[in-house]
PDB file of N, CA and C in Angstrom:
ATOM      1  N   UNK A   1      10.282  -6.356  15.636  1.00  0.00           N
ATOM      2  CA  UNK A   1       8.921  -6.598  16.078  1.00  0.00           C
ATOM      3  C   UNK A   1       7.998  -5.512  15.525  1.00  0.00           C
ATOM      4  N   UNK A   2       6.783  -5.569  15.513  1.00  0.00           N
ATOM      5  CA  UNK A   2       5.513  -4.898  14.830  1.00  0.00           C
ATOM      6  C   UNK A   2       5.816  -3.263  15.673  1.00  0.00           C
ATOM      7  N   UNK A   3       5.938  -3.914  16.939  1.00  0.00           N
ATOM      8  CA  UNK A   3       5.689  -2.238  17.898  1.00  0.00           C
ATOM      9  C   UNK A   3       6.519  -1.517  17.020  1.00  0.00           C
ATOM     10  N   UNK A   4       7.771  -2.027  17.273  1.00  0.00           N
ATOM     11  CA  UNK A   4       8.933  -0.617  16.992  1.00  0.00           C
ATOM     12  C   UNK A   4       8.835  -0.321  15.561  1.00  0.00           C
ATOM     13  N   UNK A   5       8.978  -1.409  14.975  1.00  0.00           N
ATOM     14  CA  UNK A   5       8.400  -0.996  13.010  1.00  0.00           C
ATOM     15  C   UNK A   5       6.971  -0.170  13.351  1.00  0.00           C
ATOM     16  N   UNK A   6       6.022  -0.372  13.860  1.00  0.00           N
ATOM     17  CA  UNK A   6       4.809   0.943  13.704  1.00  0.00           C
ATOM     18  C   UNK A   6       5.536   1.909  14.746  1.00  0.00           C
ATOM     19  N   UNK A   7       6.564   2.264  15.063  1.00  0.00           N
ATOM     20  CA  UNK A   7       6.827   3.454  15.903  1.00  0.00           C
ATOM     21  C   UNK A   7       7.931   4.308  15.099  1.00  0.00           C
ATOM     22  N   UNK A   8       8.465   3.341  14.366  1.00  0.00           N
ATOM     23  CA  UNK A   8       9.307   3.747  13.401  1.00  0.00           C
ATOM     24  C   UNK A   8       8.810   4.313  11.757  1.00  0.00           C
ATOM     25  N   UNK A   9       7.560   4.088  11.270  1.00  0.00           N
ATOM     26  CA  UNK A   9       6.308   5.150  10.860  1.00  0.00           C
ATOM     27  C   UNK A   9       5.801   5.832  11.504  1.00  0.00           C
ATOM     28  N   UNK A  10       5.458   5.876  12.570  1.00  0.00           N
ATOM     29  CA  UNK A  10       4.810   6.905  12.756  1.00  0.00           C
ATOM     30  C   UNK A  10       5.837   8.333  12.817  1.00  0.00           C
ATOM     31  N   UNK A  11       7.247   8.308  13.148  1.00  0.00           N
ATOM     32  CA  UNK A  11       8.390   9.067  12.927  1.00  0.00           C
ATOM     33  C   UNK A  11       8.281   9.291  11.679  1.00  0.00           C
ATOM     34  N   UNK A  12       8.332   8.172  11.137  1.00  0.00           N
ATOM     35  CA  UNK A  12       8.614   9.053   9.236  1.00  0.00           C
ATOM     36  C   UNK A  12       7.241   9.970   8.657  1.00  0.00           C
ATOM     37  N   UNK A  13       5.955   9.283   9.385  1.00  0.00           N
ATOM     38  CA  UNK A  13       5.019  10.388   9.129  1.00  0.00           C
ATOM     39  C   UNK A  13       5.268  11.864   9.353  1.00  0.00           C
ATOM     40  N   UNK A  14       5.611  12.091  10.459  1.00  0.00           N
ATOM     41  CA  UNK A  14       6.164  13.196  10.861  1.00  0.00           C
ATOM     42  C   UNK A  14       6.619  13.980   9.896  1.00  0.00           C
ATOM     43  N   UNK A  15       7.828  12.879   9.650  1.00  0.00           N
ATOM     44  CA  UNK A  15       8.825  14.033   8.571  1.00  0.00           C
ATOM     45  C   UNK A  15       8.181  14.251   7.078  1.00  0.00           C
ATOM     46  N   UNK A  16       6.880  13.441   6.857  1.00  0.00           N
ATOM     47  CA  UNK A  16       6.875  13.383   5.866  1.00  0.00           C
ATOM     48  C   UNK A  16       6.097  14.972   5.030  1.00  0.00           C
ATOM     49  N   UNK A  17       5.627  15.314   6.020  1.00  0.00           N
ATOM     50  CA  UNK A  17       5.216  16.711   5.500  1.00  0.00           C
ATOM     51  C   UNK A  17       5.588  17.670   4.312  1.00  0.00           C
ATOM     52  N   UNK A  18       7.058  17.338   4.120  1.00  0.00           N
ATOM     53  CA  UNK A  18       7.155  18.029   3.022  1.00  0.00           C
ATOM     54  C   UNK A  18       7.897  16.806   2.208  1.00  0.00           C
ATOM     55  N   UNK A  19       7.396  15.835   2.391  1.00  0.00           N
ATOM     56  CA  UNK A  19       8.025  14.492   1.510  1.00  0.00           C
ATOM     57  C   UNK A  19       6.770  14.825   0.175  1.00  0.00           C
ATOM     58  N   UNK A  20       7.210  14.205  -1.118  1.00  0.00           N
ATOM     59  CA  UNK A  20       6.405  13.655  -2.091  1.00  0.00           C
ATOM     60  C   UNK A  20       4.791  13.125  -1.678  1.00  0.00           C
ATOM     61  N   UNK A  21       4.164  13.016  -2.796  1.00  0.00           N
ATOM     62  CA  UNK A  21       2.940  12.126  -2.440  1.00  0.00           C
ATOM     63  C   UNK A  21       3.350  10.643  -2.434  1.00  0.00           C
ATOM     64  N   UNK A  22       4.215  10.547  -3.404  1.00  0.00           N
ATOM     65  CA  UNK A  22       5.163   8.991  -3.684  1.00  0.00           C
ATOM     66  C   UNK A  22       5.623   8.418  -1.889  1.00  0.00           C
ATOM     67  N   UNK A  23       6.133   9.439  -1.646  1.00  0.00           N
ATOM     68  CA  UNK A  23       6.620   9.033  -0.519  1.00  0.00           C
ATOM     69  C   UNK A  23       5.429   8.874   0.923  1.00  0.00           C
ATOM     70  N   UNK A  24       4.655   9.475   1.042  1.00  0.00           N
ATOM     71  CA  UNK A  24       3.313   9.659   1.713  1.00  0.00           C
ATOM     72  C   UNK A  24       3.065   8.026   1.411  1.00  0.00           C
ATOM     73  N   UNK A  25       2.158   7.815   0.367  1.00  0.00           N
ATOM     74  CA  UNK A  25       1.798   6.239   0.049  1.00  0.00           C
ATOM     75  C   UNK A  25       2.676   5.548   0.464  1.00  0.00           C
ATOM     76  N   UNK A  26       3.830   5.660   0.117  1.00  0.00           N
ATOM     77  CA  UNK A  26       4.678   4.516   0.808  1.00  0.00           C
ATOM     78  C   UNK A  26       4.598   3.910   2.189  1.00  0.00           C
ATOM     79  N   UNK A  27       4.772   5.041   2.978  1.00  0.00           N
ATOM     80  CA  UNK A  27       4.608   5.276   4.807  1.00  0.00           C
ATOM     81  C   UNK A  27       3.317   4.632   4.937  1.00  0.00           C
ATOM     82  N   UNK A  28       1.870   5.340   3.987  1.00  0.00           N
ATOM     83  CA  UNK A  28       0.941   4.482   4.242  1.00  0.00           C
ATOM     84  C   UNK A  28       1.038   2.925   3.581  1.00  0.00           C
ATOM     85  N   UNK A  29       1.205   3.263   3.007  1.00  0.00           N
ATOM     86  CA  UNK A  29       1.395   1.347   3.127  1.00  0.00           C
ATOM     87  C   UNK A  29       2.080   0.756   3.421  1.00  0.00           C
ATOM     88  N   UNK A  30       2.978   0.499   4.295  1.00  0.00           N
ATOM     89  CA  UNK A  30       3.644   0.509   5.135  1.00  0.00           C
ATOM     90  C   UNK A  30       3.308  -0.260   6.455  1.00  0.00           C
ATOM     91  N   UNK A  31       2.722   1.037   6.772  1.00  0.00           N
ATOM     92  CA  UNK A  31       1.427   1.635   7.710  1.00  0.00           C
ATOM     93  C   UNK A  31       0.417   0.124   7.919  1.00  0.00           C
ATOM     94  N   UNK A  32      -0.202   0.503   7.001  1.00  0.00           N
ATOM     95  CA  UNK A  32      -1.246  -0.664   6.436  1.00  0.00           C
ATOM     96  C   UNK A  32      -1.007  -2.288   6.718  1.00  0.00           C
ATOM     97  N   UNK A  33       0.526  -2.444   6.077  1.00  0.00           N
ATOM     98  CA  UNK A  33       0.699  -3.875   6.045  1.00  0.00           C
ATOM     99  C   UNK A  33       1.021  -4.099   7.332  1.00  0.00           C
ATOM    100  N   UNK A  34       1.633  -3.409   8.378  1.00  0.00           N
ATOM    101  CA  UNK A  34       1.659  -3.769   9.722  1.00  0.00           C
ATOM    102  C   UNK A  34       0.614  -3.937  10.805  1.00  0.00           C
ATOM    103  N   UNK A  35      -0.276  -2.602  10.292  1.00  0.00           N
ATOM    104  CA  UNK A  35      -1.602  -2.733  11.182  1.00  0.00           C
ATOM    105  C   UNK A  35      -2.862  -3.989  10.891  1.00  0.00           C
ATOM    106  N   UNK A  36      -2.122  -4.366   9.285  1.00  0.00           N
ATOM    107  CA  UNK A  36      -3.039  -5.587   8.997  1.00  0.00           C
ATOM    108  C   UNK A  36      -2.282  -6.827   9.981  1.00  0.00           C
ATOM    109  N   UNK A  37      -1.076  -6.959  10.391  1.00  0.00           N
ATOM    110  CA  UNK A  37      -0.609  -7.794  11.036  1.00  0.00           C
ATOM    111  C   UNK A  37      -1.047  -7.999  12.372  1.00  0.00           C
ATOM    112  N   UNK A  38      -1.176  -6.887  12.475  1.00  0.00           N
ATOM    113  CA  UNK A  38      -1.522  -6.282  14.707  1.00  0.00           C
ATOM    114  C   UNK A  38      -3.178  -6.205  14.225  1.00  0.00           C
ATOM    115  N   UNK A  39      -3.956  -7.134  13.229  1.00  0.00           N
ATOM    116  CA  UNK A  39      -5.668  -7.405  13.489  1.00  0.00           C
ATOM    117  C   UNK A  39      -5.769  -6.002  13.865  1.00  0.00           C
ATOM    118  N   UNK A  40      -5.645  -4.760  13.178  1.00  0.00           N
ATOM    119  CA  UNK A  40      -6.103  -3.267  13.666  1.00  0.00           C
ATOM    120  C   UNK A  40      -6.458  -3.154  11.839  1.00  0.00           C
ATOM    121  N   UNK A  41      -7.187  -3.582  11.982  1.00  0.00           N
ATOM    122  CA  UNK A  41      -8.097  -3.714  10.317  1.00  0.00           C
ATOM    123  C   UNK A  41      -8.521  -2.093   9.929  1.00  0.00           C
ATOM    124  N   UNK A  42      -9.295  -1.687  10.641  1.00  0.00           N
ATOM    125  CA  UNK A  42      -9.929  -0.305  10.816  1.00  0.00           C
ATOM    126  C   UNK A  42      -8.987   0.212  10.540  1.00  0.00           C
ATOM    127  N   UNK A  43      -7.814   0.715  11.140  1.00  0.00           N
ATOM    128  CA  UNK A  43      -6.593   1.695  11.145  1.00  0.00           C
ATOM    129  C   UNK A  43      -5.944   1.501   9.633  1.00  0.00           C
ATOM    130  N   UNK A  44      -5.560   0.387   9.338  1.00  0.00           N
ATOM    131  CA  UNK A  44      -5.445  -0.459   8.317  1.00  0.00           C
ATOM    132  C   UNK A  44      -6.024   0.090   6.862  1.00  0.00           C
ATOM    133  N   UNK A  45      -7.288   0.012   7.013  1.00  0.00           N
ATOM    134  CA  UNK A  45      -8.106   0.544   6.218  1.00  0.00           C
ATOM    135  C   UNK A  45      -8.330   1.828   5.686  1.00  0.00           C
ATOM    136  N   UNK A  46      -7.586   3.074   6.563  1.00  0.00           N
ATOM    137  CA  UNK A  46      -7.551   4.050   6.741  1.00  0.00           C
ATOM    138  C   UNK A  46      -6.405   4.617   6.356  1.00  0.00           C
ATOM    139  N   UNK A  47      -5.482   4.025   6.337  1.00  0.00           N
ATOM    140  CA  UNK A  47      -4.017   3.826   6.123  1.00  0.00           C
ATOM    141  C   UNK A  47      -4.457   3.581   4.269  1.00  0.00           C
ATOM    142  N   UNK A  48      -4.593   2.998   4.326  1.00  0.00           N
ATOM    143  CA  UNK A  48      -5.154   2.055   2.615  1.00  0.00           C
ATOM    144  C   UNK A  48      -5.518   3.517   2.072  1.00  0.00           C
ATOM    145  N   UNK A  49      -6.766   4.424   2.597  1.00  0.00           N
ATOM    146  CA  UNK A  49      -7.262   5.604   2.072  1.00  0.00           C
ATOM    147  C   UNK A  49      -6.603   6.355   2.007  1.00  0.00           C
ATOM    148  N   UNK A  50      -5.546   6.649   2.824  1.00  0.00           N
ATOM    149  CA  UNK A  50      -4.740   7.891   2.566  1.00  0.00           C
ATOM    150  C   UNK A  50      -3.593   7.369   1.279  1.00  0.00           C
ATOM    151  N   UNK A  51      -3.086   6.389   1.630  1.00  0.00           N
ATOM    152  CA  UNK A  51      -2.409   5.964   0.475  1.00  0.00           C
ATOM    153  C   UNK A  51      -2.978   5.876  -0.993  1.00  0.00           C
ATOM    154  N   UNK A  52      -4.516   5.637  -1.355  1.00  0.00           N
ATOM    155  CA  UNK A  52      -5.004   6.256  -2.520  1.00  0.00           C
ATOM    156  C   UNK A  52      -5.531   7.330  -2.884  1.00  0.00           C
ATOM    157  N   UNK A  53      -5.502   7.929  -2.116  1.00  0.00           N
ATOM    158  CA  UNK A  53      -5.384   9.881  -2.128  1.00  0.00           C
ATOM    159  C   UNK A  53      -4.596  10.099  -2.535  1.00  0.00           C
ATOM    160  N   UNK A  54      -3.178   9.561  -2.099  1.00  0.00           N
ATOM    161  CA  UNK A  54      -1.983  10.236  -2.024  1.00  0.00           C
ATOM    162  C   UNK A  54      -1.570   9.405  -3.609  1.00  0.00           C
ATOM    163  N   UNK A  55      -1.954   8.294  -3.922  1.00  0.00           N
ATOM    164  CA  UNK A  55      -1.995   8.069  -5.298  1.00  0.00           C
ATOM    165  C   UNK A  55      -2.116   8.828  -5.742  1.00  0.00           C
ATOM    166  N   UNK A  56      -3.513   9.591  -5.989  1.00  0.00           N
ATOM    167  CA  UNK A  56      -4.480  10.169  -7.355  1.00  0.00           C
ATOM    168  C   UNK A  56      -3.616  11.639  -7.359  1.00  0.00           C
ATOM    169  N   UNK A  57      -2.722  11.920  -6.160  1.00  0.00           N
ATOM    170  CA  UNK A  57      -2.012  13.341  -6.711  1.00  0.00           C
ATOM    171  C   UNK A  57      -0.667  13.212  -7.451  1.00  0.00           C
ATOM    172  N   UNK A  58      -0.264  11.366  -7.756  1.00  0.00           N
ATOM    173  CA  UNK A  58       0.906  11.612  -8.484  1.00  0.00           C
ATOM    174  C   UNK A  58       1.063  12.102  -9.891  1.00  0.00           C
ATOM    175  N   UNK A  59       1.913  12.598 -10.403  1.00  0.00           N
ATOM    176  CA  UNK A  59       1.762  13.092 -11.769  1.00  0.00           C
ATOM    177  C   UNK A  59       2.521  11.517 -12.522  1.00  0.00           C
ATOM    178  N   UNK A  60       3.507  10.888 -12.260  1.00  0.00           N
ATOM    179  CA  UNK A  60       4.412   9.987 -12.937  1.00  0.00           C
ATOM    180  C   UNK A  60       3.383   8.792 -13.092  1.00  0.00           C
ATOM    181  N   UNK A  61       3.185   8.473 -14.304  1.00  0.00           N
ATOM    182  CA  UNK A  61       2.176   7.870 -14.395  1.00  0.00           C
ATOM    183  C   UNK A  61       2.770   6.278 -14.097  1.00  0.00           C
ATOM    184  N   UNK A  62       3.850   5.469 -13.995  1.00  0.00           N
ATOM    185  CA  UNK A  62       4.613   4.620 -13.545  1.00  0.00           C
ATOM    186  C   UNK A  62       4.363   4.184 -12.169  1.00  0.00           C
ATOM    187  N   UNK A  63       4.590   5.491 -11.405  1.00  0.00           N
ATOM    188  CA  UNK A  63       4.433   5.230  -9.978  1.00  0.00           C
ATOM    189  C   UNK A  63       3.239   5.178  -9.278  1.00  0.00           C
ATOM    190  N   UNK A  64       2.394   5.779 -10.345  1.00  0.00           N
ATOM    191  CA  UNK A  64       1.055   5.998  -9.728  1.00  0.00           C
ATOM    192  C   UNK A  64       0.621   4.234  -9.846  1.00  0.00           C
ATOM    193  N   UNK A  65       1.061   3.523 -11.078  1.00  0.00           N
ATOM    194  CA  UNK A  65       0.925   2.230 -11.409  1.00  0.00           C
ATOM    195  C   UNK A  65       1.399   1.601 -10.178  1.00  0.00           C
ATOM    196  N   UNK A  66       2.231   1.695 -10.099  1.00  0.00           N
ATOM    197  CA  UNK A  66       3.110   0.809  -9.218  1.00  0.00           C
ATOM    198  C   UNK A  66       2.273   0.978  -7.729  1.00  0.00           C
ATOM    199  N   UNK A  67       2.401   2.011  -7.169  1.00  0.00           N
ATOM    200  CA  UNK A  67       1.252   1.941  -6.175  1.00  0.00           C
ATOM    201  C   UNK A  67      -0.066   1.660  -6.087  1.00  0.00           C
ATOM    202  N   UNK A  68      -0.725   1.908  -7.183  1.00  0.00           N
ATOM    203  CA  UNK A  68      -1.841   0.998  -7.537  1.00  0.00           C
ATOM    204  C   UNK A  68      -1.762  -0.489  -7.760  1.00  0.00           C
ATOM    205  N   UNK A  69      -1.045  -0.537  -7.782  1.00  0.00           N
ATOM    206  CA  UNK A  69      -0.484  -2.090  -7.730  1.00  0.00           C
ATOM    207  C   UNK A  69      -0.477  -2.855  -6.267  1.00  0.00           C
ATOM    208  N   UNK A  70       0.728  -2.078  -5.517  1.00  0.00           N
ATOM    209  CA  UNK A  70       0.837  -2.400  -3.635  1.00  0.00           C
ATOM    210  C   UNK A  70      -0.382  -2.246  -3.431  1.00  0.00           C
ATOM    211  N   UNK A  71      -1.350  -1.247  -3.723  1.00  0.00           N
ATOM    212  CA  UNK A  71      -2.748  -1.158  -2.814  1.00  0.00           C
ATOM    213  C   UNK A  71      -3.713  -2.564  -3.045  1.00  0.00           C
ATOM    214  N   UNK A  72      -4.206  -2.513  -4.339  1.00  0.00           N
ATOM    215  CA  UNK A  72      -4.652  -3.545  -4.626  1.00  0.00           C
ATOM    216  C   UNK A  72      -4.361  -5.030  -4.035  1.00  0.00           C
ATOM    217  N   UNK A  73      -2.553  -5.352  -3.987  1.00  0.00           N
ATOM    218  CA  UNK A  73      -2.069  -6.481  -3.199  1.00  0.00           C
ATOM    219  C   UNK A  73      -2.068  -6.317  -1.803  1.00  0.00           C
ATOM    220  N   UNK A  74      -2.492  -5.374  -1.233  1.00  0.00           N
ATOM    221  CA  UNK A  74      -2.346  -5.580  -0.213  1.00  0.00           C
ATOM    222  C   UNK A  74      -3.925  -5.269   0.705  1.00  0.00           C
ATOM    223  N   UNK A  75      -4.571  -4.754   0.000  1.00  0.00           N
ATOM    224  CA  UNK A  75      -6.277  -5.326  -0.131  1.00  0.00           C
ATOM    225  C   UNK A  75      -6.116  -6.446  -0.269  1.00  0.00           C
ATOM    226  N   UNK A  76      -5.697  -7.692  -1.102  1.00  0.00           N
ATOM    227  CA  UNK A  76      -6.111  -8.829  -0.917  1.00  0.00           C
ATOM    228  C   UNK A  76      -5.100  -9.671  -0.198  1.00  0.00           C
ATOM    229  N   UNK A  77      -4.386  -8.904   0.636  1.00  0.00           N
ATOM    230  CA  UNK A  77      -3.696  -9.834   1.410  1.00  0.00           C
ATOM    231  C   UNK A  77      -4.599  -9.528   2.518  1.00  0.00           C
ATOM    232  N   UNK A  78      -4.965  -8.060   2.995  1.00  0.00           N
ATOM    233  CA  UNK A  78      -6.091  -8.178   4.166  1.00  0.00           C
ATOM    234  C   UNK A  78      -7.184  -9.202   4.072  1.00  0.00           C
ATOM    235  N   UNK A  79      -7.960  -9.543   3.261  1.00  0.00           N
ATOM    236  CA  UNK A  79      -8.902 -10.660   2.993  1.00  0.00           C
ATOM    237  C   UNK A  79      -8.265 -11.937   2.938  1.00  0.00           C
ATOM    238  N   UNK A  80      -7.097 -12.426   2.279  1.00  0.00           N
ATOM    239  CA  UNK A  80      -6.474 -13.734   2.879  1.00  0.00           C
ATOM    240  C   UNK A  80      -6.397 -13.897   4.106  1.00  0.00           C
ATOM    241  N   UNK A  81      -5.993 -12.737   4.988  1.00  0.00           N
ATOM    242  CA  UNK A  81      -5.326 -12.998   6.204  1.00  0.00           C
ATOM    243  C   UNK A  81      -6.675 -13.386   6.814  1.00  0.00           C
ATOM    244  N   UNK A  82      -8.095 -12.885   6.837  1.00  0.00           N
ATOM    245  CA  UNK A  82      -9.522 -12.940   7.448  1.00  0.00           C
ATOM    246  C   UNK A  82     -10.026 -13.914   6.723  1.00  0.00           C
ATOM    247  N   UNK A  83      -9.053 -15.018   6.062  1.00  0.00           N
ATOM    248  CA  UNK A  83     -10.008 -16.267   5.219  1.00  0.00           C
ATOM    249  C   UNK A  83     -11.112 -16.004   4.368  1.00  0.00           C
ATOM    250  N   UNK A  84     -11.109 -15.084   3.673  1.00  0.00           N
ATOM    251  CA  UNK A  84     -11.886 -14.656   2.933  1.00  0.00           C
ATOM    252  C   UNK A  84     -10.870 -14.566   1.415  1.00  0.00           C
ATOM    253  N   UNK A  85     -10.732 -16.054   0.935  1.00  0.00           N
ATOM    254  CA  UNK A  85      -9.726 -16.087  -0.042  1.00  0.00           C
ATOM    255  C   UNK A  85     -10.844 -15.690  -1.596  1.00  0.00           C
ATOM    256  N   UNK A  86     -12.141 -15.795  -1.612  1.00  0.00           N
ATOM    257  CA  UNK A  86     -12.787 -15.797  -2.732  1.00  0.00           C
ATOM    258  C   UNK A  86     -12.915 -14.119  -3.395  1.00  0.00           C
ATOM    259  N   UNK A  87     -13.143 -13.500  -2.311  1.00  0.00           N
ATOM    260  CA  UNK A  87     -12.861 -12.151  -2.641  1.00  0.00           C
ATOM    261  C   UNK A  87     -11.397 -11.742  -3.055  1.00  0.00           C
ATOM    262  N   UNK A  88     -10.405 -12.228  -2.272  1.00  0.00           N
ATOM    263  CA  UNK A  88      -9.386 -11.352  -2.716  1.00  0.00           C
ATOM    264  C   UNK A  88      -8.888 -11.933  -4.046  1.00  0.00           C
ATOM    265  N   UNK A  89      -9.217 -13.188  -4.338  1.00  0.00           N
ATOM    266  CA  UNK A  89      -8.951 -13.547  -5.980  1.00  0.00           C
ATOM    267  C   UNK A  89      -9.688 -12.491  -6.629  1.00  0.00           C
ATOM    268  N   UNK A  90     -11.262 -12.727  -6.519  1.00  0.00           N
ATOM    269  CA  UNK A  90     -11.795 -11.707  -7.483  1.00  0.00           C
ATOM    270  C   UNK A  90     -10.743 -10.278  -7.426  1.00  0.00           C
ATOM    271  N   UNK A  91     -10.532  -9.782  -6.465  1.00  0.00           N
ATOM    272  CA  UNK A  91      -9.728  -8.353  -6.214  1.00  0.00           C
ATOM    273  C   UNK A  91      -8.520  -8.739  -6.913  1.00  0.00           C
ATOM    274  N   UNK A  92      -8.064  -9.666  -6.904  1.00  0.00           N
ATOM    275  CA  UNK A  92      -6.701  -9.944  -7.835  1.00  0.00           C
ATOM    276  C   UNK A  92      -7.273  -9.481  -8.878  1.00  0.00           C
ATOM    277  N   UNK A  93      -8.351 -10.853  -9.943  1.00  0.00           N
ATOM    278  CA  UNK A  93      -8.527 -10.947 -11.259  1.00  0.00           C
ATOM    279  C   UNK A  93      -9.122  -9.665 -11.892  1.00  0.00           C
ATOM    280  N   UNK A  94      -9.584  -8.954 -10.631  1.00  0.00           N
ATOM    281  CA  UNK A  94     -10.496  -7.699 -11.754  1.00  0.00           C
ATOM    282  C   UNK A  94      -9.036  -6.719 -12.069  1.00  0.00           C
ATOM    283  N   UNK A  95      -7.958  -7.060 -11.359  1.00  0.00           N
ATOM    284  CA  UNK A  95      -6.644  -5.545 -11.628  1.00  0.00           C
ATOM    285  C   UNK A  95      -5.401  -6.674 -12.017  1.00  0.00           C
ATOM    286  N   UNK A  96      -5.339  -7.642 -12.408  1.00  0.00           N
ATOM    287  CA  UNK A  96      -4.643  -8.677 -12.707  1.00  0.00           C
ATOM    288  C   UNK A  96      -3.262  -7.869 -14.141  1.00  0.00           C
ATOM    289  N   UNK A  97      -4.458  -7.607 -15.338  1.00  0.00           N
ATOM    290  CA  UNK A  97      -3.522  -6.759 -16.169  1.00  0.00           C
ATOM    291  C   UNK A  97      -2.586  -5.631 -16.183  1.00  0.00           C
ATOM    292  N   UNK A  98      -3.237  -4.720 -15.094  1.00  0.00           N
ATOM    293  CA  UNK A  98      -1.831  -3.336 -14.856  1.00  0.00           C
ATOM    294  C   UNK A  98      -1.162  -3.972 -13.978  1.00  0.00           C
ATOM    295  N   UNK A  99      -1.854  -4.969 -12.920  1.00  0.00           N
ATOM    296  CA  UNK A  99      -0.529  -5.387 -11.577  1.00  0.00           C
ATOM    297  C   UNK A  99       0.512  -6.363 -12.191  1.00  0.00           C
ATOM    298  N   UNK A 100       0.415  -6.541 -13.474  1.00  0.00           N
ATOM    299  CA  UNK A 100       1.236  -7.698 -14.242  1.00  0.00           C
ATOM    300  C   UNK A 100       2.425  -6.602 -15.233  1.00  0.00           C
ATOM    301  N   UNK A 101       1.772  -5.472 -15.649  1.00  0.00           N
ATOM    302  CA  UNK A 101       2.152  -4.684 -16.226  1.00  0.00           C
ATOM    303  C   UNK A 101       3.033  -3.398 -15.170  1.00  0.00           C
ATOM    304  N   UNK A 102       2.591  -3.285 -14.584  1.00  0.00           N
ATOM    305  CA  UNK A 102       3.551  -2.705 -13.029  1.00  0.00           C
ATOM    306  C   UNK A 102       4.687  -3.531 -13.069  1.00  0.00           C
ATOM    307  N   UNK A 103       4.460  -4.663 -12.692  1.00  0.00           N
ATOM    308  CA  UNK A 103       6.153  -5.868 -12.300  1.00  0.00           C
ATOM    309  C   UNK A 103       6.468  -6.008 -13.473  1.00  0.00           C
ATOM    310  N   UNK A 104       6.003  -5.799 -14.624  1.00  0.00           N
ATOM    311  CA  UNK A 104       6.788  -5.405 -15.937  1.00  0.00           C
ATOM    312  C   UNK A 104       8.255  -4.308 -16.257  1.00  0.00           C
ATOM    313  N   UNK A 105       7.198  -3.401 -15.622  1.00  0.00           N
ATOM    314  CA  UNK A 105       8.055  -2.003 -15.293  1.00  0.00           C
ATOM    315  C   UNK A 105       9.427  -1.972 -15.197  1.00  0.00           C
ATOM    316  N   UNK A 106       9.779  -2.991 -14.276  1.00  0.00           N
ATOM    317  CA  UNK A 106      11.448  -3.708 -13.883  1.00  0.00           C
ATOM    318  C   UNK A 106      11.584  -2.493 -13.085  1.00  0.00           C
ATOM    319  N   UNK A 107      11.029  -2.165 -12.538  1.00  0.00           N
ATOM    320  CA  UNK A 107      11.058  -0.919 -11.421  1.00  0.00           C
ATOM    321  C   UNK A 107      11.263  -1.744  -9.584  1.00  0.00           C
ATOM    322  N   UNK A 108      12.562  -1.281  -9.281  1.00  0.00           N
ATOM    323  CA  UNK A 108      12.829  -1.315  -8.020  1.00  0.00           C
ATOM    324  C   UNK A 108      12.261  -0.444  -7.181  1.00  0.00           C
ATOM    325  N   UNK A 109      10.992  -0.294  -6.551  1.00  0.00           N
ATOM    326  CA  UNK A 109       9.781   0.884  -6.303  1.00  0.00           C
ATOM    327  C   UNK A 109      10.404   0.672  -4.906  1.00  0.00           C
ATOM    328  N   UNK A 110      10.770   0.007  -3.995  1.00  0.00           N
ATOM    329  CA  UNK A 110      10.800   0.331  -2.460  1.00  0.00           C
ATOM    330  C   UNK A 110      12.397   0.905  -2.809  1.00  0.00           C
ATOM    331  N   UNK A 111      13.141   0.689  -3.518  1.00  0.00           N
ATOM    332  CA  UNK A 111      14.501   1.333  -3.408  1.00  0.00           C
ATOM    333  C   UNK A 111      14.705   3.245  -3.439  1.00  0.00           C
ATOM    334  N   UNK A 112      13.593   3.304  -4.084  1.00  0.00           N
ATOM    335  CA  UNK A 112      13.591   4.944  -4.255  1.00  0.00           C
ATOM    336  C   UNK A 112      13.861   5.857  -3.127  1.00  0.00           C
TER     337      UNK A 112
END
């Protein structure tokens, strides 16, 4: 269920203090895709920001892709979910080429 999966981040936040930035984004998005589930949009959204912070400090330019990738998809899954399907296409089509080029990668990114 949603509770214990968001109780079970907020634990890994914790530890994450001396985790990666890689690993930070992850938790937040994570984060994100659950609180978009539990309609906590705001939190959600906030979650989304720290996770592209925690982007812009990766050095691996792959992963930084690859998470630029989850953010973007999962921006437009928040706007599907609020029926607002015209925006999140546009939000697809304007990042369509690196998020195609990310799943190129052949990178197993949640296995890390």
């Amino acid at each position: 269920d949603y509770k214990n999966s968001y109780l079970y981040l907020l634990e890994a936040e914790k530890l994450t203090t001396n985790n990666s930035y890689e690993e930070n984004a992850k938790v937040n998005l994570s984060k994100a895709e659950i609180l978009r589930y539990l309609y906590l949009d705001n939190q959600s959204n906030r979650c989304l920001k720290d996770a592209i912070s925690n982007k812009e400090l990766i050095n691996n330019s792959t992963i930084k892709l690859n998470i630029s990738s989850l953010i973007v998809l999962e921006q437009a899954a928040m706007l599907m979910n609020r029926q607002n399907q015209e925006e999140a296409k546009k939000i697809i089509q304007k990042n369509d080429k690196w998020i195609l080029s990310s799943q190129n990668k052949n990178i197993e990114f949640f296995q890390s």
